[in-house]
Protein backbone atom coordinates (compact mmCIF):
# COMPACT_ATOMS: atom_id res chain seq x y z
CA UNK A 1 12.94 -55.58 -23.38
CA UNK A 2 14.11 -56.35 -19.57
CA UNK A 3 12.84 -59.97 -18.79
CA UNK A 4 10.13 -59.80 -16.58
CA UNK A 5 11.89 -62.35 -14.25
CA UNK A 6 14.48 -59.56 -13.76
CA UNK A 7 11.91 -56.75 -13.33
CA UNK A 8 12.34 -55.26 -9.77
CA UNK A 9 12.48 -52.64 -7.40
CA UNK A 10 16.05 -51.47 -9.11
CA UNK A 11 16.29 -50.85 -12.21
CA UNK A 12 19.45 -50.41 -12.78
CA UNK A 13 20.84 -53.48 -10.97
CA UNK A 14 18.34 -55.39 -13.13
CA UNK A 15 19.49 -53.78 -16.07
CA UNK A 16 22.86 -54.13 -15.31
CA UNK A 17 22.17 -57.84 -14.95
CA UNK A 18 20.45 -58.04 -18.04
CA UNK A 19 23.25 -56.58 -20.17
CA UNK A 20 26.00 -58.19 -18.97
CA UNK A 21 24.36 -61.43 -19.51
CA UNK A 22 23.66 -60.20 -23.42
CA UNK A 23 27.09 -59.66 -23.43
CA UNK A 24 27.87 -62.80 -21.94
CA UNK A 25 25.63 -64.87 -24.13
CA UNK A 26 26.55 -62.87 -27.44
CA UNK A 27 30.67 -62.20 -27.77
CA UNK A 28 31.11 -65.49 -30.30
CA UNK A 29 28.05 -64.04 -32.31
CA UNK A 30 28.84 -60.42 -32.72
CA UNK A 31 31.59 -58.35 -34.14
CA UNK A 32 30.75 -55.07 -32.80
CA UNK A 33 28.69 -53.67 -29.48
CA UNK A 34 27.23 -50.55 -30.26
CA UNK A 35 25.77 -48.97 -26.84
CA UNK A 36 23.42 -45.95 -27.16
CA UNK A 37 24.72 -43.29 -24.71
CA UNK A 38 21.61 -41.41 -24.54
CA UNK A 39 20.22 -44.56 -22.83
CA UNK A 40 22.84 -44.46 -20.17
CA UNK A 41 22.81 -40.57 -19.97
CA UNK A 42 18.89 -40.74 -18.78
CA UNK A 43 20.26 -42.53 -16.21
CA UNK A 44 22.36 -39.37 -15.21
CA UNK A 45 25.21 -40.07 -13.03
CA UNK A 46 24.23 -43.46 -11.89
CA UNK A 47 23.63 -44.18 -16.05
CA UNK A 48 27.22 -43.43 -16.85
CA UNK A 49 28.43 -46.07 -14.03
CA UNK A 50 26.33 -48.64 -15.26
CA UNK A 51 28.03 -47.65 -18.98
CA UNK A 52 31.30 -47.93 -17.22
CA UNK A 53 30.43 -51.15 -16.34
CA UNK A 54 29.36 -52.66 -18.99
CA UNK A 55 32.33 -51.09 -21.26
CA UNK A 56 34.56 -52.64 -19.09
CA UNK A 57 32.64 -56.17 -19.35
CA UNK A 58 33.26 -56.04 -23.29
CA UNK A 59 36.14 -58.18 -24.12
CA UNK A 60 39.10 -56.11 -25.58
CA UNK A 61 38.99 -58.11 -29.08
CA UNK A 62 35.45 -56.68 -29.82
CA UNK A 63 35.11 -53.39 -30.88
CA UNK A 64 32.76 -51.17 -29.10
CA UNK A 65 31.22 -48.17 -31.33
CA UNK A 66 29.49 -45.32 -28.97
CA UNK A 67 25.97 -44.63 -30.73
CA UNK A 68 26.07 -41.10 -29.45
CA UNK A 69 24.93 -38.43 -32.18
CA UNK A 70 27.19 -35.81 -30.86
CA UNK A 71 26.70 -33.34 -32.17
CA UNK A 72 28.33 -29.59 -29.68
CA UNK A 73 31.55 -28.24 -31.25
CA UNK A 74 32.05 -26.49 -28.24
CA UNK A 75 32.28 -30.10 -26.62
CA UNK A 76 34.46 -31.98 -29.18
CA UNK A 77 37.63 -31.99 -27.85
CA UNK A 78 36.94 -33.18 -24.54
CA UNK A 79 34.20 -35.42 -25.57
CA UNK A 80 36.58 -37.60 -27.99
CA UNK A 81 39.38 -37.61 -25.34
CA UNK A 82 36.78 -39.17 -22.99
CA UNK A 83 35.12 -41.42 -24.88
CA UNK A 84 38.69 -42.32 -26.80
CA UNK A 85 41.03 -42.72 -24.00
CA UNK A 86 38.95 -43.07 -21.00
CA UNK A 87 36.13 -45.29 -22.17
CA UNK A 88 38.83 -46.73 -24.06
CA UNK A 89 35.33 -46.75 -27.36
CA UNK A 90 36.69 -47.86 -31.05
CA UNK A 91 33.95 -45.99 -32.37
CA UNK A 92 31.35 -43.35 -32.38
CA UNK A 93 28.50 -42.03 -34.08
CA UNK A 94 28.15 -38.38 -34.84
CA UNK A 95 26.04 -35.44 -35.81
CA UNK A 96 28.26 -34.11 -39.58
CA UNK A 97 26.12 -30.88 -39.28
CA UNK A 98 28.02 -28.93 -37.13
CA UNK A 99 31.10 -29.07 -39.70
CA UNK A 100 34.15 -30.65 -40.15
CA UNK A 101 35.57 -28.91 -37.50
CA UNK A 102 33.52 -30.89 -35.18
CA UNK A 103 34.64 -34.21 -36.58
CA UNK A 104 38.17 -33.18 -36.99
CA UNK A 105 38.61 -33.44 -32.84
CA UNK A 106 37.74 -37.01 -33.30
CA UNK A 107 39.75 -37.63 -36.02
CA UNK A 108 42.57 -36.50 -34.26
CA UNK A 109 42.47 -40.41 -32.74
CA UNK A 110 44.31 -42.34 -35.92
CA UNK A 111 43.03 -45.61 -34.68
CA UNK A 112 39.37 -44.85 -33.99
CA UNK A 113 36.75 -44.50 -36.53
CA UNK A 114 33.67 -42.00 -36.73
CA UNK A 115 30.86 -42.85 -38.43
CA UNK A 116 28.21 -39.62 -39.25
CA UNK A 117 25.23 -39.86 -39.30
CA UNK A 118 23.85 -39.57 -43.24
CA UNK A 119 20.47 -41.28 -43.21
CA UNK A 120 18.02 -42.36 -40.59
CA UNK A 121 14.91 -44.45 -40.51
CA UNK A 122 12.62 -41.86 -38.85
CA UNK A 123 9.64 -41.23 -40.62
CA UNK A 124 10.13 -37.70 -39.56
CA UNK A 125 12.99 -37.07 -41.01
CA UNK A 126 11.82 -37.35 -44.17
CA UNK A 127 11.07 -33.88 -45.15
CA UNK A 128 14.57 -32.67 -44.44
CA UNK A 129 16.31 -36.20 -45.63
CA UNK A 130 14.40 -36.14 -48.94
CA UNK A 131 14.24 -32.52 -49.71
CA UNK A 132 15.67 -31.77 -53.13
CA UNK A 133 17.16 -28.84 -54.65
CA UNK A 134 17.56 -28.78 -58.19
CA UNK A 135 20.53 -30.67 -58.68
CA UNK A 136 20.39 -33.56 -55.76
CA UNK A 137 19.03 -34.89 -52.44
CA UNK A 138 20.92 -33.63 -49.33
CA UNK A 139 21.88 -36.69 -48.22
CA UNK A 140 24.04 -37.08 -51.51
CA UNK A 141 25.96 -33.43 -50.97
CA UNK A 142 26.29 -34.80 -47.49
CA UNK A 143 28.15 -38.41 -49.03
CA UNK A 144 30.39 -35.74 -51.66
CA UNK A 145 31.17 -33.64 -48.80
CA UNK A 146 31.99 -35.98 -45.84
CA UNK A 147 34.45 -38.06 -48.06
CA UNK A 148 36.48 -35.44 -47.73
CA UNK A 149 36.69 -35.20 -44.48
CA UNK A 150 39.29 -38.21 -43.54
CA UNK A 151 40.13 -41.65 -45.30
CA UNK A 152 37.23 -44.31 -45.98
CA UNK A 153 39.22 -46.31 -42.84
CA UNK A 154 38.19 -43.29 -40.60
CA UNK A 155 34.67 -41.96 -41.57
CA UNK A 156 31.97 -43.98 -42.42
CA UNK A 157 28.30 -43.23 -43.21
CA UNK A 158 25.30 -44.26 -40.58
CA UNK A 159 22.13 -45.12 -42.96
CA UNK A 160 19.22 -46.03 -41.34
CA UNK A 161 17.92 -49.68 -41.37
CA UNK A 162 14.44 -49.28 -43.54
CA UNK A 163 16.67 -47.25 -46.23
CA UNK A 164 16.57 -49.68 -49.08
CA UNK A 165 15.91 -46.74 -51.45
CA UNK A 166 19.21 -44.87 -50.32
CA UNK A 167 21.01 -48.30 -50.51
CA UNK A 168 20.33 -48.94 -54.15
CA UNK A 169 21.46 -45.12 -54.77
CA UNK A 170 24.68 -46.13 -52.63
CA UNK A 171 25.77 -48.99 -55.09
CA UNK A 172 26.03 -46.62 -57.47
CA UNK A 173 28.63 -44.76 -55.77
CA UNK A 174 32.77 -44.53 -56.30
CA UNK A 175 34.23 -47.67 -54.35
CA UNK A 176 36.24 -45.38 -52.69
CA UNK A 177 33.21 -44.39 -50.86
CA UNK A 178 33.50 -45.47 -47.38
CA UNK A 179 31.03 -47.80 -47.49
């Protein structure tokens, strides 16, 4: 996606040209950023200062959610703290499958929101996203369950883009629903 007219020797200087002229060119057309951490992380150390970067380049009015798919209770704590307070992130994505307990260290942040991942668009995720047991799809146990797990203002459900299916199954639910 880099413009070739940016395409150099470093990479990361032309990326971080790249981005913070997206950002430049996009804060009266958006009303979120949503950077993927795992792009950053590849980076490894030099990745998170270009993130640091480009947080910081973000004007404070937009919120920024952290597309990270955490997903290590042993982690949590720290990882929210970071992300919360030092990255200064509205949002992040996680992983619900390691448990409440996982999420609850997030949630611990009254005015940042989670959103857990619920349903993705990868084809190979079918087999575990549409497996059925007798009474309902996974994903559905996994709506019933995570409602539970803080108000509709906190958690919020990541469905994958192609998911028209799960959608129409979605506008069926409670309104209540965190959607």
């Amino acid at each position: 996606m880099l413009p070739p007219e940016l395409a150099g020797d470093d990479l990361l200087a032309s990326l971080q040209t790249w981005l913070l002229s997206v950002i430049d060119q996009t804060t009266d057309l958006v009303c979120a950023y949503k950077p993927t951490l795992g792009f950053y992380q590849a980076f490894g150390a030099a990745g998170f200062e270009l993130l640091a970067k480009i947080l910081a380049h973000i004007p404070a009015h937009i919120p920024v959610i952290l597309d990270a798919k955490h997903a290590d209770l042993n982690t949590s704590a720290i990882f929210a703290k970071t992300i919360f307070e030092d990255w200064q992130v509205d949002a992040v994505t996680l992983s619900p499958y390691p448990g409440q307990d996982h999420i609850a260290q997030f949630l611990l942040f009254p005015d940042k929101a989670v959103f857990l991942q619920c349903r993705t668009s990868n084809p190979g995720a079918i087999s575990l996203q549409e497996y059925r047991n007798v009474e309902k799809p996974f994903y559905q146990h996994l709506i019933e369950e995570t409602q539970q797990w803080g108000t509709p203002e906190q958690v919020a459900l990541e469905i994958g883009a192609i998911a028209q299916k799960f959608l129409h199954e979605c506008e069926k639910l409670p309104q209540n629903a965190g959607f």
